[in-house]
Protein backbone atom coordinates (compact mmCIF):
# COMPACT_ATOMS: atom_id res chain seq x y z
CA UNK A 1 -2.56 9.23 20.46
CA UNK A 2 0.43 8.15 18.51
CA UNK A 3 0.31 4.49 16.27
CA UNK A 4 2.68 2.12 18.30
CA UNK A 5 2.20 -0.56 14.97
CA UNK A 6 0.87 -1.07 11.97
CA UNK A 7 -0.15 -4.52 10.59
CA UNK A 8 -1.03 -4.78 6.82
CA UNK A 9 -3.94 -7.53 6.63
CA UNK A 10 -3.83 -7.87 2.87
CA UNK A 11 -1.53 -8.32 0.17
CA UNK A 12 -0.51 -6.24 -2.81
CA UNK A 13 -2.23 -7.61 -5.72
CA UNK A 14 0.15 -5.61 -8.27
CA UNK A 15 3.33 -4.92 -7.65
CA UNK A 16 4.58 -1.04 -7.37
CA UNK A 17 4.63 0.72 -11.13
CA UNK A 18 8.16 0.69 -12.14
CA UNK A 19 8.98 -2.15 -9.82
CA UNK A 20 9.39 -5.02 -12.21
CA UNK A 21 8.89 -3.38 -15.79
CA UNK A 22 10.24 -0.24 -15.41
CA UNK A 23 8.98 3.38 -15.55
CA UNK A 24 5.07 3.33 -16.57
CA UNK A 25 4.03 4.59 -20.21
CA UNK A 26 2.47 8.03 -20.69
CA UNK A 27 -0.66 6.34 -21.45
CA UNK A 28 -0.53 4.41 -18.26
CA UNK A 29 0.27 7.55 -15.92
CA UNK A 30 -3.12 9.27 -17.31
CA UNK A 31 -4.97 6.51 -17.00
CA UNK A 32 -3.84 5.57 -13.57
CA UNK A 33 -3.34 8.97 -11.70
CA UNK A 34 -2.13 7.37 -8.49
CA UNK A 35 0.67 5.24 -10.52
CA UNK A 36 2.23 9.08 -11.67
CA UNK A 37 1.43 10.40 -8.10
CA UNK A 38 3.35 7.90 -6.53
CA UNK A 39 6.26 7.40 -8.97
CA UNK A 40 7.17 11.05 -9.97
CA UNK A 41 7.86 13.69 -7.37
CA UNK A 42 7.70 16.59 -9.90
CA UNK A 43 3.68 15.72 -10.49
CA UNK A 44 3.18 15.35 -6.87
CA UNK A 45 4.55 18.98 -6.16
CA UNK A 46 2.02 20.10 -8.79
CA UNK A 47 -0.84 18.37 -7.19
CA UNK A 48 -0.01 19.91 -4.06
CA UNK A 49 0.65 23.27 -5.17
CA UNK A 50 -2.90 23.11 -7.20
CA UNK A 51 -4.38 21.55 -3.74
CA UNK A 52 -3.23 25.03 -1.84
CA UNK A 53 -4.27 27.44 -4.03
CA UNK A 54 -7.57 25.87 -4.74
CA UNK A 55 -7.69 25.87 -0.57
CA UNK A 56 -6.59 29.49 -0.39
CA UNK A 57 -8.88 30.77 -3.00
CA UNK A 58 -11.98 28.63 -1.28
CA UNK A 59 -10.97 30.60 2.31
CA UNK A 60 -10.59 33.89 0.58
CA UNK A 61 -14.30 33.21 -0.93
CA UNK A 62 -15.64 32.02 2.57
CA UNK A 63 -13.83 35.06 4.54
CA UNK A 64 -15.96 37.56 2.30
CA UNK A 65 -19.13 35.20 2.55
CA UNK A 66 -19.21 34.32 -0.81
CA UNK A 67 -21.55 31.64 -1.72
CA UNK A 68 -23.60 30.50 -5.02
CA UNK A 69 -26.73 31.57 -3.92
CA UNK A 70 -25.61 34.86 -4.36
CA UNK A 71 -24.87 34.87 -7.88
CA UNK A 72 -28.79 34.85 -8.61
């Protein structure tokens, strides 16, 4: 099933970081994850990078049935 359209039913209540004021502060990237995520490629290569290790080392774990109760 592919999407033929897409419809957005609300409106932006801020615009985009960077959009009107320029880049965002350091202070405002921590504080607002998703405003650095969606502004600077470099940090979302990180976060994905860090997303598929974290996945491969939680298969690895589950492939040699790993699990907390074990480490009673």
């Amino acid at each position: 099933m592919r999407v033929e359209a897409l419809r957005l039913l609300v409106k932006s209540l801020r615009p985009a970081a960077g959009q009107w004021t320029g880049s965002p502060t350091t202070e405002t990237r921590y504080r607002r994850r998703y405003v650095d995520l969606i502004v600077s490629g470099a940090s979302r290569n990180v976060f994905r990078t860090r997303t598929r290790i974290v996945r491969y080392l939680r298969d690895f774990l589950d492939a040699l049935d790993f699990s907390r109760s074990r480490r009673r």
